[in-house]
C-alpha atoms as a PDB file:
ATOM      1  CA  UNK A   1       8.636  -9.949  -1.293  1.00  0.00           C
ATOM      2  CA  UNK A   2       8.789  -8.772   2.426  1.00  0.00           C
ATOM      3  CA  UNK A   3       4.853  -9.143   4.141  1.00  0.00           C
ATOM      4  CA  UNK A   4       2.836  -5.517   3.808  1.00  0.00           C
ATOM      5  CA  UNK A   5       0.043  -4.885   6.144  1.00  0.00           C
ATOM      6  CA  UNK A   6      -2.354  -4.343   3.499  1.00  0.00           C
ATOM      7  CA  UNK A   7      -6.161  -3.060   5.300  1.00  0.00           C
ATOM      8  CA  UNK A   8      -8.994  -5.569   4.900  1.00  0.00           C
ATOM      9  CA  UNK A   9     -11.324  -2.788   3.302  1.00  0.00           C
ATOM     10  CA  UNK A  10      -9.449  -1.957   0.583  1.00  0.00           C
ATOM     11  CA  UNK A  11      -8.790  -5.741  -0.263  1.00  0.00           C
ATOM     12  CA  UNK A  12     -12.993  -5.881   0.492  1.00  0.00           C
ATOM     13  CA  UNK A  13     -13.130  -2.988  -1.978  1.00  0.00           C
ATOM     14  CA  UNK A  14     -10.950  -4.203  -4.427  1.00  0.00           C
ATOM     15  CA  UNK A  15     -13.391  -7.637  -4.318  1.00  0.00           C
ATOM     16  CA  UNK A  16     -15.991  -5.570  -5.303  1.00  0.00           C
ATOM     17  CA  UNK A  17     -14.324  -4.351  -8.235  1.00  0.00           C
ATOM     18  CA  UNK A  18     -13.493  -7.977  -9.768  1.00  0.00           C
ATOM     19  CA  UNK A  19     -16.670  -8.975  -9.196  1.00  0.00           C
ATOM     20  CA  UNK A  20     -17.769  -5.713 -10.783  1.00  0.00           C
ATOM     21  CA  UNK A  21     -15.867  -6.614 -13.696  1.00  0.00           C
ATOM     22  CA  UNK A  22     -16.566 -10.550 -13.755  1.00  0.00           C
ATOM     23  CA  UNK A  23     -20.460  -8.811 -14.055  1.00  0.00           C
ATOM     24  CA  UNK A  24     -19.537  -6.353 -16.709  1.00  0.00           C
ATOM     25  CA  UNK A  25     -17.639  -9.427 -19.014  1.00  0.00           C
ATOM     26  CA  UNK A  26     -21.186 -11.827 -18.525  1.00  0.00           C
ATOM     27  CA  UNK A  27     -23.872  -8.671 -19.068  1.00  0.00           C
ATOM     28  CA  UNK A  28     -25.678  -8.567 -21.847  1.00  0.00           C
ATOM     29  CA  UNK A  29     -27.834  -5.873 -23.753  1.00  0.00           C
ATOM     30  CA  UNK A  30     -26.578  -2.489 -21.798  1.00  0.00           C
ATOM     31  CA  UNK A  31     -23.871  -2.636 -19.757  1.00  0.00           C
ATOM     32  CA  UNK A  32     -24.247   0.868 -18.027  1.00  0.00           C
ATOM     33  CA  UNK A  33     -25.225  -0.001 -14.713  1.00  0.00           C
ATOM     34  CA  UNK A  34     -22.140  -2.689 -14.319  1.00  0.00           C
ATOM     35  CA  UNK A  35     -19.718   0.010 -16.156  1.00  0.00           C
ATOM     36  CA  UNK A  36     -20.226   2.525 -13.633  1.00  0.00           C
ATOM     37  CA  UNK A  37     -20.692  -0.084 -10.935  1.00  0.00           C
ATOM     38  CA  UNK A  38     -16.543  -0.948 -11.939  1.00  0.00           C
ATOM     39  CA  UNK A  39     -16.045   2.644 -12.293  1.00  0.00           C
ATOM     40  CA  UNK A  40     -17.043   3.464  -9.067  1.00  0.00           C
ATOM     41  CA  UNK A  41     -15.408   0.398  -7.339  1.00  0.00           C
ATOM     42  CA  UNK A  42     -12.368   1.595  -8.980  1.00  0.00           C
ATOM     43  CA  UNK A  43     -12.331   5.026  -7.565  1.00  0.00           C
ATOM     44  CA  UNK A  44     -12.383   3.871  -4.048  1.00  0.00           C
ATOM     45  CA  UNK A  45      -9.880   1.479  -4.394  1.00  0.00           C
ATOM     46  CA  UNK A  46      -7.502   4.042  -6.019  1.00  0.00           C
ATOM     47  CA  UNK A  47      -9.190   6.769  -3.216  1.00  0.00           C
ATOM     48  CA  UNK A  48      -8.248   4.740  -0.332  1.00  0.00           C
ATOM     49  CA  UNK A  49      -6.384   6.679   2.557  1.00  0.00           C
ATOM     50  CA  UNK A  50      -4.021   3.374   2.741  1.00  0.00           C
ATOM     51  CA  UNK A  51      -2.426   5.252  -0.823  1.00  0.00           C
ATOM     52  CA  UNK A  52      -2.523   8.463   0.245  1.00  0.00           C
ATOM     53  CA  UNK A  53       0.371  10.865   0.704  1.00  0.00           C
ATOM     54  CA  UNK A  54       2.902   8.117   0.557  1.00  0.00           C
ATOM     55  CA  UNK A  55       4.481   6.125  -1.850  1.00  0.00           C
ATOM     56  CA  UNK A  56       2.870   2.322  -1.493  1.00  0.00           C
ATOM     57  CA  UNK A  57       5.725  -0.231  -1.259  1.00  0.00           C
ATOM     58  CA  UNK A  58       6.875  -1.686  -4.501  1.00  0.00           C
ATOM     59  CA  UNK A  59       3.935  -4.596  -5.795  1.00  0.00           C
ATOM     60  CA  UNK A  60       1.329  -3.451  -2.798  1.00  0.00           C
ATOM     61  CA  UNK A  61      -1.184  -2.948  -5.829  1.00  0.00           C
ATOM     62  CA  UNK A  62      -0.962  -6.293  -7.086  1.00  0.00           C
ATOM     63  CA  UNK A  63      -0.392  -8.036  -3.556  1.00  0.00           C
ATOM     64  CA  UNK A  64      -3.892  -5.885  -3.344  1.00  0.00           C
ATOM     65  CA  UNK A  65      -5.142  -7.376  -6.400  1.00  0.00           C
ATOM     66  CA  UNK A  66      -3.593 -11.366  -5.495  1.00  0.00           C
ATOM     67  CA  UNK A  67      -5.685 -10.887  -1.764  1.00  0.00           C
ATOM     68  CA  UNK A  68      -8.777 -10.196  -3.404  1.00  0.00           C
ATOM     69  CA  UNK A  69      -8.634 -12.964  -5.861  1.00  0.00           C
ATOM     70  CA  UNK A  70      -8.015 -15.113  -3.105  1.00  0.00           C
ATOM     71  CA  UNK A  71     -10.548 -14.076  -1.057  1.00  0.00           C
ATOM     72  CA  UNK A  72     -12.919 -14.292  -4.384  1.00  0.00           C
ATOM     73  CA  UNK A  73     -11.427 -18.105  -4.589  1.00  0.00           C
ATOM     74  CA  UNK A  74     -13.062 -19.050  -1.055  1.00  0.00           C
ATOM     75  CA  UNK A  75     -16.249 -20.098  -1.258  1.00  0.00           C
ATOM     76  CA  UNK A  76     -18.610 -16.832   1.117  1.00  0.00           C
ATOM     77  CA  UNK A  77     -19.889 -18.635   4.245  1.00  0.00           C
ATOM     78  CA  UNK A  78     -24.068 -19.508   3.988  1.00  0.00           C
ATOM     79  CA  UNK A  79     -26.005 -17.085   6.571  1.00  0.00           C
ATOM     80  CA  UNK A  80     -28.139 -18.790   8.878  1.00  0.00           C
END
């Protein structure tokens, strides 16, 4: 598969989402709040001018998708 420039918000979005859903799988009692948390995170991702009035390159969603499960893989850096 040839490289795509894919933009680092979106993949930053679509983070949000997994770990939205990683959330939603351990919850317990109501899961409202983490539903709608995925929902949400889900609607920007699929919102994102990056898809807009073009056709993405064949696999861009899951090369979206593989980046942010990468990026989930990396332990975040400690603030100091």
């Amino acid at each position: 598969m040839r490289t795509q420039t894919i933009p680092d918000d979106l993949v930053s979005t679509q983070v949000e989402a997994l770990r939205a859903y990683e959330a939603l799988a351990r919850t317990g009692g109501s899961p409202t709040a983490q539903r709608r948390r995925l929902i949400e995170a889900n609607a920007r991702v699929d919102a994102h001018p990056y898809w807009a009035g073009r056709t993405p390159p064949p696999g861009a969603r899951a090369e979206v998708r593989r980046l942010a499960r990468a990026r989930l893989a990396v332990p975040e850096p400690a603030l100091l």
